[in-house]
Protein backbone atom coordinates (compact mmCIF):
# COMPACT_ATOMS: atom_id res chain seq x y z
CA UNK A 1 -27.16 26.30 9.85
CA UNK A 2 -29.67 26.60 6.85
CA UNK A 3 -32.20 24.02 6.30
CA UNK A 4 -30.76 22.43 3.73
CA UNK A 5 -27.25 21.99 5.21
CA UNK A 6 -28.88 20.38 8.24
CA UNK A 7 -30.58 17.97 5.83
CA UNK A 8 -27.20 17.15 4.24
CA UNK A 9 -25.69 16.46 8.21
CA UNK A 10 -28.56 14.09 8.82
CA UNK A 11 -28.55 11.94 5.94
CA UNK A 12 -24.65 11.98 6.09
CA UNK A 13 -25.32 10.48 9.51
CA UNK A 14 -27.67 8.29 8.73
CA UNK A 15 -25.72 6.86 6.05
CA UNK A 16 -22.82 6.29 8.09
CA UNK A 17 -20.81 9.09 5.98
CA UNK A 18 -18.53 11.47 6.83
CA UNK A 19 -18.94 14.99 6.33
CA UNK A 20 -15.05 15.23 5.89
CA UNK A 21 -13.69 15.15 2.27
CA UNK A 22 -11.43 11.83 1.69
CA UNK A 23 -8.41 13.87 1.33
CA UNK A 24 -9.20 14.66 5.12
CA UNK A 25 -7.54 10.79 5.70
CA UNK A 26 -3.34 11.02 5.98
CA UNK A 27 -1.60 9.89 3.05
CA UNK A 28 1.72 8.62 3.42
CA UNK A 29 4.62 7.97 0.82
CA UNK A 30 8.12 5.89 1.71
CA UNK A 31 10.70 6.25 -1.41
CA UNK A 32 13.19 3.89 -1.82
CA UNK A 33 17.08 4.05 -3.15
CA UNK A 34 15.87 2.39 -5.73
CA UNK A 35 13.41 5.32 -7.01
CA UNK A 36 10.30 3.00 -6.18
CA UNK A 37 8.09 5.21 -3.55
CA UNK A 38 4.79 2.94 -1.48
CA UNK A 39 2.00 5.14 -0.98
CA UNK A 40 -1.18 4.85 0.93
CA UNK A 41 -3.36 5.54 3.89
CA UNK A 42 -4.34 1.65 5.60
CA UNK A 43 -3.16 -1.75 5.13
CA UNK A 44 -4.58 -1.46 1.38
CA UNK A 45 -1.77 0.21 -0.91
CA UNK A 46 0.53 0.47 -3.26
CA UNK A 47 4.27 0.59 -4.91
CA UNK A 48 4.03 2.47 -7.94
CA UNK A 49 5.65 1.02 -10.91
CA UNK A 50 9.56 1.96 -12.38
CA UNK A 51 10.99 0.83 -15.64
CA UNK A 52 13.42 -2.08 -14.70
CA UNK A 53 12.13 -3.63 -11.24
CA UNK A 54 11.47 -5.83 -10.13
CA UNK A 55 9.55 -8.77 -7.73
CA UNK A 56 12.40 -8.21 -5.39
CA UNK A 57 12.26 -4.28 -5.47
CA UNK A 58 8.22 -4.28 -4.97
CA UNK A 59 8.15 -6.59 -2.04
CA UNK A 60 11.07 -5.05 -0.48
CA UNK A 61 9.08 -1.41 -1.01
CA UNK A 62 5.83 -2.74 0.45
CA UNK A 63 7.50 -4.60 3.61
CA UNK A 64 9.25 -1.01 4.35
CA UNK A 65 6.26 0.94 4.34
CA UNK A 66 4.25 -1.76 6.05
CA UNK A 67 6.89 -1.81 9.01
CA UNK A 68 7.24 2.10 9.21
CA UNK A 69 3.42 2.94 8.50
CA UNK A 70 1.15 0.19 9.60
CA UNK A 71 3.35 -1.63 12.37
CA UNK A 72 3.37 -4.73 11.00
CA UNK A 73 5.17 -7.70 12.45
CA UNK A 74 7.42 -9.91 11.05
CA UNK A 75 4.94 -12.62 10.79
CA UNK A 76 2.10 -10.33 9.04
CA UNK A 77 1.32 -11.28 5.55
CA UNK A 78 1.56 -8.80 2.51
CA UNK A 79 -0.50 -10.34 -0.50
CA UNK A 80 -0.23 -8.10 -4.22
CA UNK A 81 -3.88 -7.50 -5.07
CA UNK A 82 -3.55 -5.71 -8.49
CA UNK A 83 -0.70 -5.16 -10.92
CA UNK A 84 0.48 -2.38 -12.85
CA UNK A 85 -3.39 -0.90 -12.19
CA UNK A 86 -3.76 2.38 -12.44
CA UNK A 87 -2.36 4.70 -9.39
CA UNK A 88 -5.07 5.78 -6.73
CA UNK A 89 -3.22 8.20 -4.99
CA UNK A 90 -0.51 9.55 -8.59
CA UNK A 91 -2.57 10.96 -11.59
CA UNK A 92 -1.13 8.99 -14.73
CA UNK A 93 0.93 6.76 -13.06
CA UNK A 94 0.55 3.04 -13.10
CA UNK A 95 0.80 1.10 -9.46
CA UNK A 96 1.56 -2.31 -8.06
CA UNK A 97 -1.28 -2.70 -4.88
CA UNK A 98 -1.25 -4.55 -1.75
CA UNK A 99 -2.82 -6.04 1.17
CA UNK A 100 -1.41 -5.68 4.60
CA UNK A 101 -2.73 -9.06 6.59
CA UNK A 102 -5.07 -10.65 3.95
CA UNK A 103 -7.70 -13.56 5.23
CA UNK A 104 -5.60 -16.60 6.55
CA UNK A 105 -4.09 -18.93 3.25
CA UNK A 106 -5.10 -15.95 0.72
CA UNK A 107 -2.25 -15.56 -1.46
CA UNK A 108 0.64 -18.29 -3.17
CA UNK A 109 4.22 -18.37 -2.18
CA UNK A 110 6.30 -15.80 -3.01
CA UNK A 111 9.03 -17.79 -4.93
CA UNK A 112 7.10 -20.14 -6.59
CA UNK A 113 6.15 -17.48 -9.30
CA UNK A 114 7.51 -14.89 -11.74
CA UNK A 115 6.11 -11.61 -10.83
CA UNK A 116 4.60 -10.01 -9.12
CA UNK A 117 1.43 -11.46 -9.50
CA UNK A 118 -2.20 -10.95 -8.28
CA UNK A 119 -2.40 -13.35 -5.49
CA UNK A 120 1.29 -13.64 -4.62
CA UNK A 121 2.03 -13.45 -0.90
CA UNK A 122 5.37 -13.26 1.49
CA UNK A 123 5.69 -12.25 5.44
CA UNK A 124 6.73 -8.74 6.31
CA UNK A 125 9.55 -10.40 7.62
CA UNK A 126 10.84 -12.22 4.49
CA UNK A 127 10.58 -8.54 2.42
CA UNK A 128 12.80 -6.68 4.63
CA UNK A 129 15.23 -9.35 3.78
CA UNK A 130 14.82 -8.45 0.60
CA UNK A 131 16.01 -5.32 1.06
CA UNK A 132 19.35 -6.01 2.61
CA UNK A 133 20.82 -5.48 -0.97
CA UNK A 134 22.40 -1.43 0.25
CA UNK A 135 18.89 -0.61 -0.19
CA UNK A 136 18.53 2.61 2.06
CA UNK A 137 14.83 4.09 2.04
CA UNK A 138 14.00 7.93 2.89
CA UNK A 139 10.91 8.96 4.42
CA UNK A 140 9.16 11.55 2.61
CA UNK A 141 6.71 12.98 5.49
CA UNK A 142 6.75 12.63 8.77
């Protein structure tokens, strides 16, 4: 290894950064019936936006993918942290985000609010109730 790679390793190390590009982390994507698809990578992401849905349809996305990606229980909380932001993970494409298990009392009650809405909260539970409306969701990777 040249000098100057070795430099790079060190102060990668140092840092606490990996030497492995971001894209390096697994991305995975849950599409909904409905055309709405969840995307992300850890307890932090997102449903991106559709003409025509709704609170119902973004919750319902976001409790799917947190049940098939993350594991999450019934009982874990899903809290929207940013709405209609722009897309992390789709170029041009505008995103609702959320939070897998945010700090204990973070968030309002679902139903209490039009939406969705920064802040608003509901158990993983209560979202795949959501979905019992013939809502049938396809796995796009494995």
């Amino acid at each position: 290894m040249q000098k100057s790679g070795k430099i790079l390793a060190a102060i990668c190390v140092v840092a606490g950064v990996s030497a492995l590009p971001a894209s390096a982390q697994t991305v995975h994507r849950l599409a909904t019936s409905s055309g709405l698809v969840a995307v992300g990578s850890s307890s932090n992401f997102e449903v991106l936006t559709q003409a025509g849905s709704g609170k119902v349809d973004y919750f319902c996305a976001a409790g799917e993918f947190a049940k098939r990606w993350l594991n999450a229980r019934n009982s874990d909380r899903l809290v929207v942290t940013g709405v209609r932001d722009r897309s992390q993970y789709r170029a041009n494409r505008l995103a609702v985000a959320f939070e897998l298990n945010a700090p204990a009392g973070q968030g309002e009650d679902f139903l209490h609010v039009g939406g969705p809405r920064v802040g608003q909260s509901i158990s993983v539970g209560h979202s795949a109730a959501l979905c019992g409306r013939a809502r049938i969701n396809t796995v796009l990777d494995d």
